[in-house]
Protein backbone atom coordinates (compact mmCIF):
# COMPACT_ATOMS: atom_id res chain seq x y z
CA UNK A 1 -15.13 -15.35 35.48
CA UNK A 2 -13.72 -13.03 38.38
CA UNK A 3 -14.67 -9.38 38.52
CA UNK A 4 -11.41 -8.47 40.63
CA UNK A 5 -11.90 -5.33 43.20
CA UNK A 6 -10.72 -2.29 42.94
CA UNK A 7 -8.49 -3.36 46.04
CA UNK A 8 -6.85 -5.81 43.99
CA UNK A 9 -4.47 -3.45 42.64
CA UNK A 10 -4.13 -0.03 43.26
CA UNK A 11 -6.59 2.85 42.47
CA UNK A 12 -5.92 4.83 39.75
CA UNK A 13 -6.09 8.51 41.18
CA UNK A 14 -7.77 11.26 39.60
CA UNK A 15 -4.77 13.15 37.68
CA UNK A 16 -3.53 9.59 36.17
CA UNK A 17 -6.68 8.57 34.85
CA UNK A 18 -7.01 11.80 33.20
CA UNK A 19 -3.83 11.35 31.88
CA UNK A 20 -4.63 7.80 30.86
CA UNK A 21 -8.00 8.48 29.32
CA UNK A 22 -5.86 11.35 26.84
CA UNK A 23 -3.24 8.46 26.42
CA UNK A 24 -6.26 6.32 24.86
CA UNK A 25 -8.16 8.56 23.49
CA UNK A 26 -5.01 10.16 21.44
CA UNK A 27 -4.14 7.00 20.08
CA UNK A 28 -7.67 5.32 19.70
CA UNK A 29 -10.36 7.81 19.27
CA UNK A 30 -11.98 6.19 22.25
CA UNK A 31 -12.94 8.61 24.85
CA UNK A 32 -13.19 6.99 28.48
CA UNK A 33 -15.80 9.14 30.37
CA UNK A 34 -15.09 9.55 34.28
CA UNK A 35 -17.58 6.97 35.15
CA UNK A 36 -15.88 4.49 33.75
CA UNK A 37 -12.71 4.67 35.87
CA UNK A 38 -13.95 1.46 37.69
CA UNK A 39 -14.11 0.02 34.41
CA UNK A 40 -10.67 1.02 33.46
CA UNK A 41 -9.38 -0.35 36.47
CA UNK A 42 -10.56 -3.62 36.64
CA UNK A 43 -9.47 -3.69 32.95
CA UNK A 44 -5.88 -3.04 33.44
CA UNK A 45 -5.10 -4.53 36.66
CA UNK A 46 -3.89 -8.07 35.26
CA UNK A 47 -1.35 -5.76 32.73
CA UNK A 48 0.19 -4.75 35.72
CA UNK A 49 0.48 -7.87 37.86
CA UNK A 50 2.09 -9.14 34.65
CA UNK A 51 4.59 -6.02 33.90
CA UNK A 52 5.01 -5.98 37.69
CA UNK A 53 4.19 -2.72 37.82
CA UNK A 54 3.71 -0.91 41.69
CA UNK A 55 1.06 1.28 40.39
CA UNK A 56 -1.44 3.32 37.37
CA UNK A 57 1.13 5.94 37.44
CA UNK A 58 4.12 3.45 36.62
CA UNK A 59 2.46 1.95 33.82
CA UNK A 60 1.43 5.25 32.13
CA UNK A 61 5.47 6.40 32.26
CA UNK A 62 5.62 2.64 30.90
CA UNK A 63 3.16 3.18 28.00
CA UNK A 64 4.90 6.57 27.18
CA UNK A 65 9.05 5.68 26.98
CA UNK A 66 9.19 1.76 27.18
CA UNK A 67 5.57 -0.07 25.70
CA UNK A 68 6.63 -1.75 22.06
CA UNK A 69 3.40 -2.45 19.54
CA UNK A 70 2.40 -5.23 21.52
CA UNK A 71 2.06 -3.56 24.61
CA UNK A 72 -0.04 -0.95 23.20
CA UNK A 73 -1.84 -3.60 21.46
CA UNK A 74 -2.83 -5.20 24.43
CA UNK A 75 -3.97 -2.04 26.00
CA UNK A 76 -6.52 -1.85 22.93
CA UNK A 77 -7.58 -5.07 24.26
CA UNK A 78 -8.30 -4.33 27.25
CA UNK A 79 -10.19 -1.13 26.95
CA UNK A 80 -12.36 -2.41 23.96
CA UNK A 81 -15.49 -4.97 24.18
CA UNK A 82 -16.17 -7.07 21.63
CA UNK A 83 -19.65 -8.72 21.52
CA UNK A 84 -21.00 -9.63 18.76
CA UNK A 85 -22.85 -12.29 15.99
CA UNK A 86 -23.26 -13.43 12.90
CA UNK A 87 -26.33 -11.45 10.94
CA UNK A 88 -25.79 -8.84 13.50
CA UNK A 89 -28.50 -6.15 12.54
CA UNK A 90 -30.18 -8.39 9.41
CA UNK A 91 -32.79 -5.75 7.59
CA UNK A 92 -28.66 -4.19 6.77
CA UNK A 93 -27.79 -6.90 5.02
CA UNK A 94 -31.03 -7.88 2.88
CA UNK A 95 -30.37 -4.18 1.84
CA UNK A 96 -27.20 -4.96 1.26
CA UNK A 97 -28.11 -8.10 -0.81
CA UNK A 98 -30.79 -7.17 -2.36
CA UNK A 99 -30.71 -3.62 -3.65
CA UNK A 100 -26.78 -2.62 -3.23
CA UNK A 101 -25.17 -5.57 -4.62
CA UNK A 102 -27.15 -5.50 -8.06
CA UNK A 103 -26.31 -1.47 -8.36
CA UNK A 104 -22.77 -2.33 -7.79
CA UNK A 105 -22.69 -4.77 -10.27
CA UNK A 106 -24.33 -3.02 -12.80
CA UNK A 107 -22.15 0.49 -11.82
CA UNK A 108 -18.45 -1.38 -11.98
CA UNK A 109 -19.73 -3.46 -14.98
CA UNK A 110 -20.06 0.24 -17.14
CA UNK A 111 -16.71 1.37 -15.41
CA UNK A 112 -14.82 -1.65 -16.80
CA UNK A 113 -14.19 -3.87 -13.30
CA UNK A 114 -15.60 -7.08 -12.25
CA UNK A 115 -14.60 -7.11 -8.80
CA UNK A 116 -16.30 -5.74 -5.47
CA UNK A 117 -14.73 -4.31 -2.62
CA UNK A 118 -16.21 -4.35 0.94
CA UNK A 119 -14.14 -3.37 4.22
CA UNK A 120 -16.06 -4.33 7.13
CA UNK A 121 -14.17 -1.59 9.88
CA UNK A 122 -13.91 -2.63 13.57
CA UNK A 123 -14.90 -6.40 12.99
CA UNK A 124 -13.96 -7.97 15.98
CA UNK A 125 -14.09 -11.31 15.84
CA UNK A 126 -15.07 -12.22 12.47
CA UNK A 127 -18.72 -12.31 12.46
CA UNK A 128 -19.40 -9.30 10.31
CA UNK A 129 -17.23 -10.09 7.69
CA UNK A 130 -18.24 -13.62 7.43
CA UNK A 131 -21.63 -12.79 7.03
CA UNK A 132 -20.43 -10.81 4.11
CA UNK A 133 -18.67 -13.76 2.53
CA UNK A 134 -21.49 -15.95 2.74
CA UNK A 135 -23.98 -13.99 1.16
CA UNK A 136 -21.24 -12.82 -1.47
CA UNK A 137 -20.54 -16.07 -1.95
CA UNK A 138 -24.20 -17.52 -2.63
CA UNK A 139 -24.87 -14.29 -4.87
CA UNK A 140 -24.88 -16.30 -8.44
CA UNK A 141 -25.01 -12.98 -10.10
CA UNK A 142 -21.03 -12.78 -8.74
CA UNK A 143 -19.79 -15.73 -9.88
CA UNK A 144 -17.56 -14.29 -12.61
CA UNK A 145 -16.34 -11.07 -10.12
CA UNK A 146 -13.47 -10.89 -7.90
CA UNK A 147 -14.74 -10.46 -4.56
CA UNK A 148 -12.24 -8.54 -2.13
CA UNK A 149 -13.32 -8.54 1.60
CA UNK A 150 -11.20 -6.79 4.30
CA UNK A 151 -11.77 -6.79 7.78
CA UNK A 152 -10.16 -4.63 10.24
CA UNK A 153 -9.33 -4.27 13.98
CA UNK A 154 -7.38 -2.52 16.76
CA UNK A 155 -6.99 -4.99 18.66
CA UNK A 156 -4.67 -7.76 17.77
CA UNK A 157 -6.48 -10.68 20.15
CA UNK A 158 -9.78 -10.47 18.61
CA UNK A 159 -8.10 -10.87 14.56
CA UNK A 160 -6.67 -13.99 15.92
CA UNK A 161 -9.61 -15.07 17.07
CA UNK A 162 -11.30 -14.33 14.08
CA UNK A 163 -8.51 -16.10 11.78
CA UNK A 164 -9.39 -19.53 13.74
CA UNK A 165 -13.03 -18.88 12.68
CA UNK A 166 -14.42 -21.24 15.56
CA UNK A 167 -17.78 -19.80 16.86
CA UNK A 168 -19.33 -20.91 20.24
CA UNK A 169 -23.46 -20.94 20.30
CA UNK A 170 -23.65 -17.21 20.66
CA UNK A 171 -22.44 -16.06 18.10
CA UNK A 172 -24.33 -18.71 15.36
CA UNK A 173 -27.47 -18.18 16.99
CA UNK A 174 -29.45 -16.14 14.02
CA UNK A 175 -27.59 -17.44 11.64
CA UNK A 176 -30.65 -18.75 8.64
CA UNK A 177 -30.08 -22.94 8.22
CA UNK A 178 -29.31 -22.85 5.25
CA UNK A 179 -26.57 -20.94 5.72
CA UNK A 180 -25.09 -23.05 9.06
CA UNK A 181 -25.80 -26.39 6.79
CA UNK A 182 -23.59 -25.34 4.42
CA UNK A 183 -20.86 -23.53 5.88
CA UNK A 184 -20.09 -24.77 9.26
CA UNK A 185 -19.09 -27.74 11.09
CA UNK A 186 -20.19 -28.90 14.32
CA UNK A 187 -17.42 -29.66 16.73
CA UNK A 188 -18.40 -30.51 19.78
CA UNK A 189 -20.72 -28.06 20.84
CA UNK A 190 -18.33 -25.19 18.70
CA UNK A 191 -18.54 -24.59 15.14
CA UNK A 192 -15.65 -24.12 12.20
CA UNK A 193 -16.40 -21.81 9.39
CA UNK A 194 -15.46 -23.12 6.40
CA UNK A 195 -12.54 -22.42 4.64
CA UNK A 196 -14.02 -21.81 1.54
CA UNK A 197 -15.76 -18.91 3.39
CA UNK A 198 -12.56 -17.88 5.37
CA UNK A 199 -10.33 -17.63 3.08
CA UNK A 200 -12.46 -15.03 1.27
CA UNK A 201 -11.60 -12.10 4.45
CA UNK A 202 -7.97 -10.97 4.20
CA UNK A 203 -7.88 -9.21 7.93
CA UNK A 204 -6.17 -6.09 9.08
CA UNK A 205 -4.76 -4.41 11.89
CA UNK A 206 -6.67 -0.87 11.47
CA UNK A 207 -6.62 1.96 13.65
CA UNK A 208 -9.82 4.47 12.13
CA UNK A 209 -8.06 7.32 13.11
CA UNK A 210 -5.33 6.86 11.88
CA UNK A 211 -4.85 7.95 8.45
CA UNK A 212 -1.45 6.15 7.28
CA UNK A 213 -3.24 2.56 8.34
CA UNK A 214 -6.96 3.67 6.80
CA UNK A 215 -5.50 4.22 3.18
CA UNK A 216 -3.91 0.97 2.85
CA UNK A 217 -7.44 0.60 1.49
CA UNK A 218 -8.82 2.63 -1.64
CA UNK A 219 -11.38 2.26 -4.23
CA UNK A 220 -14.40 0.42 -1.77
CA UNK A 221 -17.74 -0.21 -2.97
CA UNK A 222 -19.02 -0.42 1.02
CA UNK A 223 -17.58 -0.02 3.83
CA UNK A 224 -19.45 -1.84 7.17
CA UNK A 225 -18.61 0.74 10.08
CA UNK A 226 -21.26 -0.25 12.50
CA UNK A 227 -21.38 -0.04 16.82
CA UNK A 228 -17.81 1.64 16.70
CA UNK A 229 -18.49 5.23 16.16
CA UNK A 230 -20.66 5.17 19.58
CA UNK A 231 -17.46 4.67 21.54
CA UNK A 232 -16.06 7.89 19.98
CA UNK A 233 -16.27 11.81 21.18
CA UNK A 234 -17.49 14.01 17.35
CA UNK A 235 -13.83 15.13 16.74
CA UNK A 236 -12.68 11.16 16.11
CA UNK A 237 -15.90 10.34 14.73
CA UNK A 238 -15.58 13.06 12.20
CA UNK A 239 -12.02 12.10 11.26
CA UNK A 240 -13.19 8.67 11.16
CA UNK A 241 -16.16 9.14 8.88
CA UNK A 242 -13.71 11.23 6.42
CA UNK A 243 -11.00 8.51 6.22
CA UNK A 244 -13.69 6.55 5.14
CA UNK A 245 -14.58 8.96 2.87
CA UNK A 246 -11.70 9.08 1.00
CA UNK A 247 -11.36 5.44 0.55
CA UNK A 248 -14.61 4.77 -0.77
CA UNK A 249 -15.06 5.04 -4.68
CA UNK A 250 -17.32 7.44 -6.14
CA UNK A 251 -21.02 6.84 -4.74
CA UNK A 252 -20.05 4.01 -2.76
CA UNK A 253 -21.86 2.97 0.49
CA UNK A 254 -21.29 3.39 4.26
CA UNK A 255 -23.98 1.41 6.83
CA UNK A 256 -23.63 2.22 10.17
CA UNK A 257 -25.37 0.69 13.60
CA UNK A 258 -29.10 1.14 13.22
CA UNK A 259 -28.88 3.15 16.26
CA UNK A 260 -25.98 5.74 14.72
CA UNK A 261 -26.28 8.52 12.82
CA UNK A 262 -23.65 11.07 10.99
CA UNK A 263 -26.28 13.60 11.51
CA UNK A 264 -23.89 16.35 12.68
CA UNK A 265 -21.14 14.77 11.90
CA UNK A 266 -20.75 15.24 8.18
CA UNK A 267 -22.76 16.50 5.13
CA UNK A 268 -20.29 14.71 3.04
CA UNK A 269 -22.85 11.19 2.67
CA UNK A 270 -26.12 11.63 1.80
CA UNK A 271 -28.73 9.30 3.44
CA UNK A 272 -30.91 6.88 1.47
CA UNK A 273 -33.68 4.92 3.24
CA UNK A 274 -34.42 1.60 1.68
CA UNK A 275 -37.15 -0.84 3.21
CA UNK A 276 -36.49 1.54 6.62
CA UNK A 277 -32.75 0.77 5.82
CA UNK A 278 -30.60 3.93 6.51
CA UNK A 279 -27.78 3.87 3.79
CA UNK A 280 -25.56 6.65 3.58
CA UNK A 281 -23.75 7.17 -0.20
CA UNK A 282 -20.56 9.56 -1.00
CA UNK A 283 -21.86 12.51 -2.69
């Protein structure tokens, strides 16, 4: 891959970066700080080779009056990175496994349901939410519930590569054997999920901040919101954190990176350590 130059296209100058970065952050939640205007750059150069666009400040006007959902969509692309694995984080998801899953059984058994509903928010390609499938899946306990995974995105490029569940070596690396025996096939050096597995993740296109798209969802047992709040300044992590909120059910669960925190950012989750585990529950 080609890092292209900043002389490749034009600069962006100070005043339409600034105007950019509000552009993005009003829409995303995303704040681009001012040393990443190299980053932004190399980022959005091809968009305007392709729109044939002279300069930055044309394709802000173009963003503003002209850009349909799929422009805007691939601007999401651009801006956001997307790396990640299956069994990102793991110690989350033996907690998950292991002392969530049994409480949630046991709490929407009393309350009359036999389903469980997980969202895993800003999922990228796929990995996150099927790592959630297969250990749903293998969960005997659940046989007889309904199990309801969503998985969301911004960005439009990374759902479709997560609907064509094909995984290169990266991204299988930790996942345990028993679990890559079972549920993927090797195809030439890159590996199909299963669709017994896929067909388990309905995905959506999910903005976190914005509140009309969030509450498509309601009623969650967890919600998965992990690496995606780092990318965001405390007034969209706040609004964030209380969309989830409000679509969580009673006690439900929120996990967030290892490296995250809502310290400061709400008072509305209270945070349970399990095995070293940060879990934070809906008071």
């Amino acid at each position: 891959m080609t890092i292209m130059s900043a002389s490749s296209s034009a600069a962006i100058n100070e005043e339409v970066f600034k105007q950019l970065r509000d552009f993005i952050y009003e829409k995303t939640g995303i704040y681009v700080p001012d040393n990443k205007k190299y980053f932004l750059e190399n980022r959005l150069s091809r968009i305007l080779r392709e729109k044939n666009l002279r300069n930055f400040e044309d394709y802000l006007y173009f963003l503003r009056y002209s850009a349909n959902k799929h422009d805007i969509a691939r601007l999401f692309d651009a801006i956001t990175t997307n790396e990640t694995f299956f069994f990102r984080e793991p110690q989350q998801f033996e907690v998950f496994a292991q002392n969530l899953i049994p409480q949630i059984i046991k709490e929407n058994t009393q309350m009359g349901r036999k389903d469980i509903k997980i969202w895993s928010a800003a999922c990228s390609t796929g990995e996150e939410p099927y790592t959630i499938a297969m250990i749903l899946y293998d969960l005997p306990e659940l046989v007889s519930f309904r199990k309801e995974i969503y998985a969301s995105d911004i960005s439009e490029g990374v759902l479709m590569s997560a609907r064509r569940a094909i995984y290169g070596s990266y991204s299988v690396r930790n996942i345990p054997p028993q679990y890559m025996a079972k549920y993927f096939k090797d195809s030439g050096g890159m590996y199909v999920l299963s669709d017994a597995i896929k067909s388990m993740v309905k995905f959506l296109s999910i903005n976190l901040i914005d509140e009309r798209e969030v509450k498509q969802l309601k009623g969650l047992d967890v919600v998965f919101c992990r690496n995606v709040l780092i990318y965001f300044d405390d007034k969209a992590k706040k609004k964030a954190v209380s969309l989830i909120y409000d679509v969580l059910r009673p006690k439900g669960y929120l996990f967030v990176g290892t490296s995250e925190s809502l310290h400061n950012i709400t008072r509305a989750f209270r945070p349970i350590v399990i095995n070293k585990v940060v879990v934070y529950q809906k008071v």
